[in-house]
Each structure stands twice: as structure tokens, then as C-alpha cells.
Protein backbone atom coordinates (compact mmCIF):
# COMPACT_ATOMS: atom_id res chain seq x y z
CA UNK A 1 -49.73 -3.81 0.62
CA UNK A 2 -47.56 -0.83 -1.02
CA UNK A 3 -47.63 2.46 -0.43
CA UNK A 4 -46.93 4.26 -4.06
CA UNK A 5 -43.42 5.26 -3.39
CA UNK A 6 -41.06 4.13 -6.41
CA UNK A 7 -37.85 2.18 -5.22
CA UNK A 8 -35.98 1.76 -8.34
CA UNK A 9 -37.04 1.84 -11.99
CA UNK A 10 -36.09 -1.84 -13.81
CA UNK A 11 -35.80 -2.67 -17.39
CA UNK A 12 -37.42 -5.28 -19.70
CA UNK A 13 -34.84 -7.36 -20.48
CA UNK A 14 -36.87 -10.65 -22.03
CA UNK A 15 -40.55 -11.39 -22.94
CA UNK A 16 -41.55 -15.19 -23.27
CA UNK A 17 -45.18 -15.79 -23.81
CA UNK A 18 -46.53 -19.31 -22.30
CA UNK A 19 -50.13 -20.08 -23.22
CA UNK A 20 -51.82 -16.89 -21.99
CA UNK A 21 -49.10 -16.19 -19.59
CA UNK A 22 -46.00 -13.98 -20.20
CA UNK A 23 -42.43 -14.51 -18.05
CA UNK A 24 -41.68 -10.84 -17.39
CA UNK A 25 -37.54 -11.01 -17.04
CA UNK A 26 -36.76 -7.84 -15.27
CA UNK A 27 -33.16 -6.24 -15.06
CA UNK A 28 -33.08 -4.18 -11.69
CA UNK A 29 -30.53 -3.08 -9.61
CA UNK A 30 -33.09 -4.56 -6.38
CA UNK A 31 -32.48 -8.68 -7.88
CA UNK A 32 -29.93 -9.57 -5.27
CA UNK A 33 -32.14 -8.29 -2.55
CA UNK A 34 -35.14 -10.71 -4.19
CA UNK A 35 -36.44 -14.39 -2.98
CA UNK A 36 -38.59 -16.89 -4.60
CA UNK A 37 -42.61 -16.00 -3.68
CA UNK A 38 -41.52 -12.22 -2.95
CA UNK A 39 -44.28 -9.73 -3.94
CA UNK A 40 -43.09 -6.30 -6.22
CA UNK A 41 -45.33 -4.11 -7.79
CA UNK A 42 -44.77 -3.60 -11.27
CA UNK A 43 -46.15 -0.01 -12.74
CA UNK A 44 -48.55 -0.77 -9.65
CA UNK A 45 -49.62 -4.14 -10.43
CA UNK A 46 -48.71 -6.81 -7.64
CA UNK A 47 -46.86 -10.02 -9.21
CA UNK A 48 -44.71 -12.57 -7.58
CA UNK A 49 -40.53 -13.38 -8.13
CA UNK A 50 -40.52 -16.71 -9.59
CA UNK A 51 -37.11 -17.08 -10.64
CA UNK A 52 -33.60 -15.89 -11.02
CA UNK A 53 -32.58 -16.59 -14.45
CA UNK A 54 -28.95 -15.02 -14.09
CA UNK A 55 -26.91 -12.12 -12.25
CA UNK A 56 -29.24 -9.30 -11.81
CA UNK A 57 -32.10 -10.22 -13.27
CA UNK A 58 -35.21 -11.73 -12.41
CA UNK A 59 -38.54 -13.32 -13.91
CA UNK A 60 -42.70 -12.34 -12.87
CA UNK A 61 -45.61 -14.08 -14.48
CA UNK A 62 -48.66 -12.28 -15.68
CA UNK A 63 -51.89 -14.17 -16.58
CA UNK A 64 -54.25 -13.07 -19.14
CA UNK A 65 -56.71 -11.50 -16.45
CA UNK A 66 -53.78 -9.36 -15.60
CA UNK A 67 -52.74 -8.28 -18.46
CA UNK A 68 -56.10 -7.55 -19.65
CA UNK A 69 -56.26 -5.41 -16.83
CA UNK A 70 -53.40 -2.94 -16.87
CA UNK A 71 -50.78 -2.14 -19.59
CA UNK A 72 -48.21 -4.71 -18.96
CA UNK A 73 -49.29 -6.48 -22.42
CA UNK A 74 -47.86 -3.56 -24.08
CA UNK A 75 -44.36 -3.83 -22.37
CA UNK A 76 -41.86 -4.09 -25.05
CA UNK A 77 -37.71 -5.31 -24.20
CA UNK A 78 -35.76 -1.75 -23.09
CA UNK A 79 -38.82 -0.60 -21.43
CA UNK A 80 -38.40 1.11 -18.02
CA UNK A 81 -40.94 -0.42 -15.45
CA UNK A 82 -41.81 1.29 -11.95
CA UNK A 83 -41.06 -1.15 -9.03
CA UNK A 84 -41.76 -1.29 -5.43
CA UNK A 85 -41.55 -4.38 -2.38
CA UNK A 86 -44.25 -4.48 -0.12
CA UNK A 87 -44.49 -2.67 2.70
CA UNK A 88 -43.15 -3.97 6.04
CA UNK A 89 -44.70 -3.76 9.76
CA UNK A 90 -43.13 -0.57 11.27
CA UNK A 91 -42.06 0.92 8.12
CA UNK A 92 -43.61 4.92 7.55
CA UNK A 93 -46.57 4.87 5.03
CA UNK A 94 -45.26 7.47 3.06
CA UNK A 95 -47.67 7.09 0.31
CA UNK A 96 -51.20 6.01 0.76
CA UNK A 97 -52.42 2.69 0.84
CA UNK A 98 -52.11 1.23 -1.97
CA UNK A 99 -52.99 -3.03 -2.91
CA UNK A 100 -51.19 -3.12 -5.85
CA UNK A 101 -54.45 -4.17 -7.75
CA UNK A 102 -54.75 -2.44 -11.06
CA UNK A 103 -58.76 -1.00 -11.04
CA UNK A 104 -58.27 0.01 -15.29
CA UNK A 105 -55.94 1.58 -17.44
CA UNK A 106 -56.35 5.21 -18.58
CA UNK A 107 -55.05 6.97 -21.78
CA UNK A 108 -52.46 10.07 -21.31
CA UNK A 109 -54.55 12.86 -23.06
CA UNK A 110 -52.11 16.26 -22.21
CA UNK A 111 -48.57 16.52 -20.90
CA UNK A 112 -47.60 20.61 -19.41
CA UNK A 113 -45.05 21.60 -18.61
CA UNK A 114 -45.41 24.36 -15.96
CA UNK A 115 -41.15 25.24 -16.31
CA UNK A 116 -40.27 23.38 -13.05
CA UNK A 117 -42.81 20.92 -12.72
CA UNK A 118 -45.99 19.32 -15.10
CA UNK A 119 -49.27 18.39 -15.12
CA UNK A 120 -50.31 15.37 -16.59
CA UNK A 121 -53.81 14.48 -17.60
CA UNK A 122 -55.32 11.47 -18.23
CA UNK A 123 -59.02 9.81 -20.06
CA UNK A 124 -60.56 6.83 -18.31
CA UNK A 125 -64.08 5.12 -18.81
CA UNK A 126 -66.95 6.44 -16.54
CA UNK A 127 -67.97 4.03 -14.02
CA UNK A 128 -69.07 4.95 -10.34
CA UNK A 129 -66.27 3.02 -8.60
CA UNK A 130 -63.35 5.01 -10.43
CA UNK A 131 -63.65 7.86 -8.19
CA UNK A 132 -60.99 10.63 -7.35
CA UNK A 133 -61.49 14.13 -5.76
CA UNK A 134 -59.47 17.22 -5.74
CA UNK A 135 -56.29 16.78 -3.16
CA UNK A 136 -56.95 12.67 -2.63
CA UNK A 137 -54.96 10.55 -3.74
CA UNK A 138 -54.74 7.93 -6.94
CA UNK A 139 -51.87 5.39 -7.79
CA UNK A 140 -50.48 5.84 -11.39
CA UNK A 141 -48.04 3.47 -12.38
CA UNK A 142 -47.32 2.70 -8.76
CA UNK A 143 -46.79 6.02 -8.08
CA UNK A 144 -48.55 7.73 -5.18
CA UNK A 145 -49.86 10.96 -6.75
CA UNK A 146 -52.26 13.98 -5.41
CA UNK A 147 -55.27 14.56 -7.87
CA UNK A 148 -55.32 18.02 -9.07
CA UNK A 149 -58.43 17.94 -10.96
CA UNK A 150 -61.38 15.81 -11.13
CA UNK A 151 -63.54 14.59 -13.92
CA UNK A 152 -66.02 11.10 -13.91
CA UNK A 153 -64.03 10.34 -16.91
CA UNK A 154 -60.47 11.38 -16.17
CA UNK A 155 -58.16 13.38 -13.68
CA UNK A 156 -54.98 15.05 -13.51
CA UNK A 157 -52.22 15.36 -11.65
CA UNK A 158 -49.07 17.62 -10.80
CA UNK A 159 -45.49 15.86 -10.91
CA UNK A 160 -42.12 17.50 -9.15
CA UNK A 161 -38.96 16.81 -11.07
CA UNK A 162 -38.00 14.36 -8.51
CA UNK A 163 -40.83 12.02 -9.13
CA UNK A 164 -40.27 12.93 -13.52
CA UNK A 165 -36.44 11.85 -12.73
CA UNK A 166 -36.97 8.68 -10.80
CA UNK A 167 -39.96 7.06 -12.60
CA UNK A 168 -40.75 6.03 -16.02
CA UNK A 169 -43.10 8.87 -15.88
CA UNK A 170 -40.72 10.96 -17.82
CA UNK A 171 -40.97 8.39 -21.26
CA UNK A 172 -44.90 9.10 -21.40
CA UNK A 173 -46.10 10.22 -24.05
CA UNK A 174 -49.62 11.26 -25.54
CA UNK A 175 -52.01 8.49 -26.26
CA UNK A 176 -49.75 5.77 -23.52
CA UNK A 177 -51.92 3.67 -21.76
CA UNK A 178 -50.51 3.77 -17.88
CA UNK A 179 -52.40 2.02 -15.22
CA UNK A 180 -55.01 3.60 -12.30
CA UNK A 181 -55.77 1.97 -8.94
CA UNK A 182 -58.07 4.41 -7.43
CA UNK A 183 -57.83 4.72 -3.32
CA UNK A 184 -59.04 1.77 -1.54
CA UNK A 185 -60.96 4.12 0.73
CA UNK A 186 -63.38 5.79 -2.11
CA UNK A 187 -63.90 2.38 -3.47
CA UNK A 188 -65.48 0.64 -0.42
CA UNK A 189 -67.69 4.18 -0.24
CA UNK A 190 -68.95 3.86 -3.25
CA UNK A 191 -69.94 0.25 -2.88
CA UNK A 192 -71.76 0.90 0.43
CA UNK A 193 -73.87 3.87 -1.29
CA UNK A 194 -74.09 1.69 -4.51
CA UNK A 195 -75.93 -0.62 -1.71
CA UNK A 196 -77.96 2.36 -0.39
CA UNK A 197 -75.90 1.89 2.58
């Protein structure tokens, strides 16, 4: 369980592909703080520390239903990832709840800047479990965000500098793929009425 609040941004530093798998090595200031079978979300998508290849670094697998699922088969070395540890008992939930299971990617369709803050909006296919609404929340990356507006095919949302600053947020461009899990909450609703429950 995470709760969409960034800890530190870390950096691609290698890319080995095994099979369908790829060995994420990761470059983050968090490393020395890491353990063998620790969870992180990475831009939002759960994966597990399975080893310490030198000082400072550290290596995640994804498997091919994983990165089918999200946009971590377009990471490239020098790229900034999002990163977060799981949430532990007592600590505030400062976010939302969020399971660190990637629901679909979604394509960056307008960047604004409103001189102080901007509004980024973003395309994603129709399909009656991707659900926002106006003032809920959504996980972006990782990041716990407030909707602004809300489409069946796409949603925006308002980012503060602080956020811009302290997430790879602020290297998106038009036409990046970033990746959506959609709040748990709205999810099991729209299975029960899916159900006619």
C-alpha cells in the first residue's frame, strides 16, 4: 500500500533485458535505506529490490505483463523515475490509497501553464472501470493528484510548483505516455453496479 506522495525522484542508470524481463538498475539517493524483498513504487507501479549491484544503486525486475501495462518499457538510461516505500502502520495517509497497481497508461494531450501553477491533461481508452470525478482523486506516476476535470476518455489535473519541482512531472511532454491507477474506491463501485449490485 502507498499513498501517492513522491519521496525522492531516482535515475535510470542501466537497462538489461532477460527473456521478457528487464533488471531496472536505479540510482537513488533512498539505496542505503533499501533491503532485499522491499516493495517501491516506481512512476506508481509496485516492484520489488532484488539487488544491490554497487554504492547507491539498486536493481527491480519488471515482467512482460508489467511492462505491457504501464510505461516502464519506454524508460530509457538518464531517465528520472518517481519513487515511493510503502506505507507503514501509524504513518499519516497523506495521499489516498493507492496499491501501486498500474490500471493503463494514458497519453499527455495539453500542458498550461496558468503562471504559477499548470494544468495537465491527459487521453485514455473508454472503459467503465477507469472512472474519475471532479475533486477525487487519481494516481499519475505515483503521484497523488486531485482531478480537475472529467471526461470517460481522459481527465485533467492541476499541479503546484512543489509537486512540478520534485517529480519527473516537470520532463513531460506532449504525446508521453505516463501511467493511471484510478482510486481503489470507484473501482470496486463500478464492479458492484457492473454486477447490478
Amino acid at each position: 500500500m502507498f499513498t501517492g506522495i513522491i519521496e525522492s525522484m531516482g535515475t535510470v542508470a542501466d537497462l538489461q533485458k532477460e527473456g521478457s524481463n528487464v533488471h531496472i538498475h536505479i540510482e537513488s539517493t533512498l539505496s542505503d535505506e533499501l533491503s532485499i524483498d522491499q516493495s517501491i513504487a516506481h512512476n506508481g507501479v509496485c516492484l520489488t529490490v532484488v539487488d544491490f549491484p554497487k554504492n547507491g544503486q539498486y536493481v527491480v525486475t519488471a515482467i512482460n505483463e508489467t511492462l505491457k501495462k504501464s510505461n516502464l518499457d519506454n524508460l530509457k538510461i538518464g531517465d528520472f523515475v518517481n519513487l515511493e516505500r510503502c506505507l507503514r502502520a501509524g504513518d499519516r495517509l497523506d495521499g489516498h490509497m493507492v496499491q501501486g497497481h498500474v490500471d493503463t497508461t494514458a497519453v499527455c494531450e495539453d500542458i498550461r501553464d496558468e503562471n504559477g501553477s499548470w494544468v495537465f491533461r491527459f487521453s485514455h481508452e473508454k472503459n467503465a472501470h477507469f472512472i474519475t470525478v471532479e475533486k477525487g482523486s487519481v494516481c499519475v506516476n505515483g503521484i497523488s493528484l486531485t482531478v480537475v476535470d472529467s471526461h470517460s476518455d481522459g481527465f485533467s489535473v492541476a499541479i503546484i510548483p512543489y509537486t512540478y519541482e520534485h517529480t519527473n512531472l516537470h520532463t513531460l511532454k506532449i504525446g508521453d505516455r505516463i501511467n493511471v491507477e484510478f482510486d481503489i474506491l470507484g473501482k470496486y463501485i463500478a464492479k458492484l453496479h457492473q454486477n447490478g449490485q
